[in-house]
C-alpha atoms as a PDB file:
ATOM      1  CA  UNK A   1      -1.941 -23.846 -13.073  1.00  0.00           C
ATOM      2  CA  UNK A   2      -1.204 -20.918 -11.537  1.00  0.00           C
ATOM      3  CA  UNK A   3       2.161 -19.100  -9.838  1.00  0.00           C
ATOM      4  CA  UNK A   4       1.528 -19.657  -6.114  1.00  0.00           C
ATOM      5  CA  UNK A   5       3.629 -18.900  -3.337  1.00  0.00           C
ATOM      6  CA  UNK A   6       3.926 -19.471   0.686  1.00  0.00           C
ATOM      7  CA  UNK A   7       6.294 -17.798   3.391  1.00  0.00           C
ATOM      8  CA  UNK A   8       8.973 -19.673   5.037  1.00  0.00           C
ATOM      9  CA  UNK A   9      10.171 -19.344   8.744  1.00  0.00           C
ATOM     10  CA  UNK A  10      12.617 -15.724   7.413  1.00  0.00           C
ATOM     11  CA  UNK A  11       9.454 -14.492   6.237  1.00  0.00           C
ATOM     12  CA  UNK A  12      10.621 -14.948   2.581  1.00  0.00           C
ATOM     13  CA  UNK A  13       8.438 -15.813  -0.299  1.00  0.00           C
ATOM     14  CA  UNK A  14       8.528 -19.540  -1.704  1.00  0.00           C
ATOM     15  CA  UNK A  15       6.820 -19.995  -5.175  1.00  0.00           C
ATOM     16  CA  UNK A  16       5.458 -23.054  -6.165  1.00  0.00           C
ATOM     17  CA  UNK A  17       2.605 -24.378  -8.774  1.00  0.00           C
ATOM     18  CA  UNK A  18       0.637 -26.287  -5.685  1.00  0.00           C
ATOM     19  CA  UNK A  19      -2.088 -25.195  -4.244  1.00  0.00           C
ATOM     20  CA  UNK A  20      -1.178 -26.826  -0.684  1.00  0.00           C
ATOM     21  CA  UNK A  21       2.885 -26.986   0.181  1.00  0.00           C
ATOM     22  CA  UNK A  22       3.033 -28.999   3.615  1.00  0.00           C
ATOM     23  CA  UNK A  23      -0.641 -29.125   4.700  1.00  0.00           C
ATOM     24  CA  UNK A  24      -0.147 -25.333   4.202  1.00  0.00           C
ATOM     25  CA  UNK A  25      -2.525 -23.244   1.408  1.00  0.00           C
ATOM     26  CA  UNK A  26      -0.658 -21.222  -0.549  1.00  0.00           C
ATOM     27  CA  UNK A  27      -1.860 -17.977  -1.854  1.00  0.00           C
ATOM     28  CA  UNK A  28      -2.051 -16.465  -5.096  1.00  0.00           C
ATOM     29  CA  UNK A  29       1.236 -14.352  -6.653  1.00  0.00           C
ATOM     30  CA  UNK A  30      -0.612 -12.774  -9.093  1.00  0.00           C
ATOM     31  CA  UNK A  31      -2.164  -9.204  -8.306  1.00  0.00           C
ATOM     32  CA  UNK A  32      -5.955  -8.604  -8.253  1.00  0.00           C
ATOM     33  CA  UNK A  33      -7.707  -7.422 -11.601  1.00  0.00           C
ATOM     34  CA  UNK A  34      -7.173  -3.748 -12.281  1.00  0.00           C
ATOM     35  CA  UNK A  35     -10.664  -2.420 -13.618  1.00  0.00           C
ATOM     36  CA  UNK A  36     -11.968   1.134 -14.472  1.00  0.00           C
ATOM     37  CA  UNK A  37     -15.176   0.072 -14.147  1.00  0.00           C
ATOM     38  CA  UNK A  38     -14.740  -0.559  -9.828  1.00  0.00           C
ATOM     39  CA  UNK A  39     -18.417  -1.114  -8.502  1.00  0.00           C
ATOM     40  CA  UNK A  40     -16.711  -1.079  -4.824  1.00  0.00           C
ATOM     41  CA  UNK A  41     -14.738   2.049  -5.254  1.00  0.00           C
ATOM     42  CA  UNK A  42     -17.437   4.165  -3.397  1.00  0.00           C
ATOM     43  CA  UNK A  43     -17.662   1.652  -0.249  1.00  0.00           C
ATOM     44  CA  UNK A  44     -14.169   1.708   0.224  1.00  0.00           C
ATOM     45  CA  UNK A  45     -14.232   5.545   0.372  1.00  0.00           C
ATOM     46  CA  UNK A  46     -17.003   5.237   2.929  1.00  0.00           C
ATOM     47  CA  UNK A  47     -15.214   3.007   4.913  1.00  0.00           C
ATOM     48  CA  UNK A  48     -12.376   5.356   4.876  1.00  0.00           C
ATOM     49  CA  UNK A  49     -14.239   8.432   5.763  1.00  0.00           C
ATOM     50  CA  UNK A  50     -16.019   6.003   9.235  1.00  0.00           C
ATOM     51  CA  UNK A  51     -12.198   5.432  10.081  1.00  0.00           C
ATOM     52  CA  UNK A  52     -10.929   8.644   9.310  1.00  0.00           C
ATOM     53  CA  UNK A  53      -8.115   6.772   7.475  1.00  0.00           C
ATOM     54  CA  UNK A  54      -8.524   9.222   4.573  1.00  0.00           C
ATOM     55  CA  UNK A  55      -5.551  11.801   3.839  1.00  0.00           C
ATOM     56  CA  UNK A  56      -7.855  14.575   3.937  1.00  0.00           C
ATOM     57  CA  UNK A  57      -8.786  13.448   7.705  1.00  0.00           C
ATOM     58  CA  UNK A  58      -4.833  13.086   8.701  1.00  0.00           C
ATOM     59  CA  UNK A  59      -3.245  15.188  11.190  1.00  0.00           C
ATOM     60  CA  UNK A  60      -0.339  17.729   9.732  1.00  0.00           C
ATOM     61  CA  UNK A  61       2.172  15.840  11.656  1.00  0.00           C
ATOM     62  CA  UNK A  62       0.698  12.810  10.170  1.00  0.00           C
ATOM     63  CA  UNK A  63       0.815  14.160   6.452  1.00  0.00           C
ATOM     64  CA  UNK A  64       4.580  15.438   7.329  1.00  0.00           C
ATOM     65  CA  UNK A  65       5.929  11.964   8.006  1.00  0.00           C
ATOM     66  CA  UNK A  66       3.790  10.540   4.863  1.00  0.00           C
ATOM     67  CA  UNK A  67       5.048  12.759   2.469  1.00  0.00           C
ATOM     68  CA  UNK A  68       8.368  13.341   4.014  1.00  0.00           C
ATOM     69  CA  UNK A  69       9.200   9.246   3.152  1.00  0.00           C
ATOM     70  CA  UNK A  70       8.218   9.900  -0.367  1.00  0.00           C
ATOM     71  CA  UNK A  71       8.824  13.468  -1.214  1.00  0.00           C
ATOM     72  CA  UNK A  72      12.030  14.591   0.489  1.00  0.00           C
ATOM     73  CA  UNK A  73      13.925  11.290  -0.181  1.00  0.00           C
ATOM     74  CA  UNK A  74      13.374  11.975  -3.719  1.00  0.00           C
ATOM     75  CA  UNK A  75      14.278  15.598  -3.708  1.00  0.00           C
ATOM     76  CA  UNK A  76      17.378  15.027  -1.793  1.00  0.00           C
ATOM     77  CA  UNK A  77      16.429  17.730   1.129  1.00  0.00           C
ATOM     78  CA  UNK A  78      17.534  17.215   4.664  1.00  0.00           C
ATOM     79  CA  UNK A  79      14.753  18.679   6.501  1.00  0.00           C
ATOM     80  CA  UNK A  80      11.116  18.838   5.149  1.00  0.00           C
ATOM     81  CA  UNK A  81       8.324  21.622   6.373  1.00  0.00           C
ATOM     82  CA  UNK A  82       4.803  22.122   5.379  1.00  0.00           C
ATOM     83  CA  UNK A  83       5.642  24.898   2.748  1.00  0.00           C
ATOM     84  CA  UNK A  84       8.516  22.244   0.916  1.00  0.00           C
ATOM     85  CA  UNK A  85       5.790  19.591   0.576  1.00  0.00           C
ATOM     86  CA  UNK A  86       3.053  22.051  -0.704  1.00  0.00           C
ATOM     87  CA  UNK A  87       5.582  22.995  -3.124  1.00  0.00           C
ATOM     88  CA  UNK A  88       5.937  19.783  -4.627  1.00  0.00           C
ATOM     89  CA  UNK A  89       2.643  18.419  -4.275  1.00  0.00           C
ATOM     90  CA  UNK A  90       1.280  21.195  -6.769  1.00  0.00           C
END
């Protein structure tokens, strides 16, 4: 038996040990296996690249509003530019 879990109508998680709640399948609350050894890490790069969904392949303004969620919340500034975020990245 295994933790399982469904949504309800508020979009909150349910947990149960069923594996159907309500003629609905529930899916698994445990996270994938984490392995050093990844034989698909190099298609999912590829993939990437064809999408352009890679960071390198973002647009500055795109980068900005990544890092600004992560990087400026943390270091309490107000207002983020490119040369704040370089700073911190290195």
């Amino acid at each position: 038996m295994h933790l399982m879990y469904t949504i309800d109508a508020n979009g909150k998680r349910i947990y149960t040990l069923h594996k159907v709640v309500a003629g609905e399948v529930t899916k698994s609350a445990h996270p994938a296996r984490f392995s050093p050894d990844d034989k698909y890490s190099r298609h999912r790069v590829t993939l990437k690249k064809r999408y352009g969904l890679l960071l390198t392949q973002q647009s500055e303004s795109d980068l900005l509003r990544f890092a600004s969620r992560y990087a400026c919340k943390n270091a309490n500034m107000s207002l983020c530019n490119l040369e704040d975020l370089k700073v911190l990245g290195q």
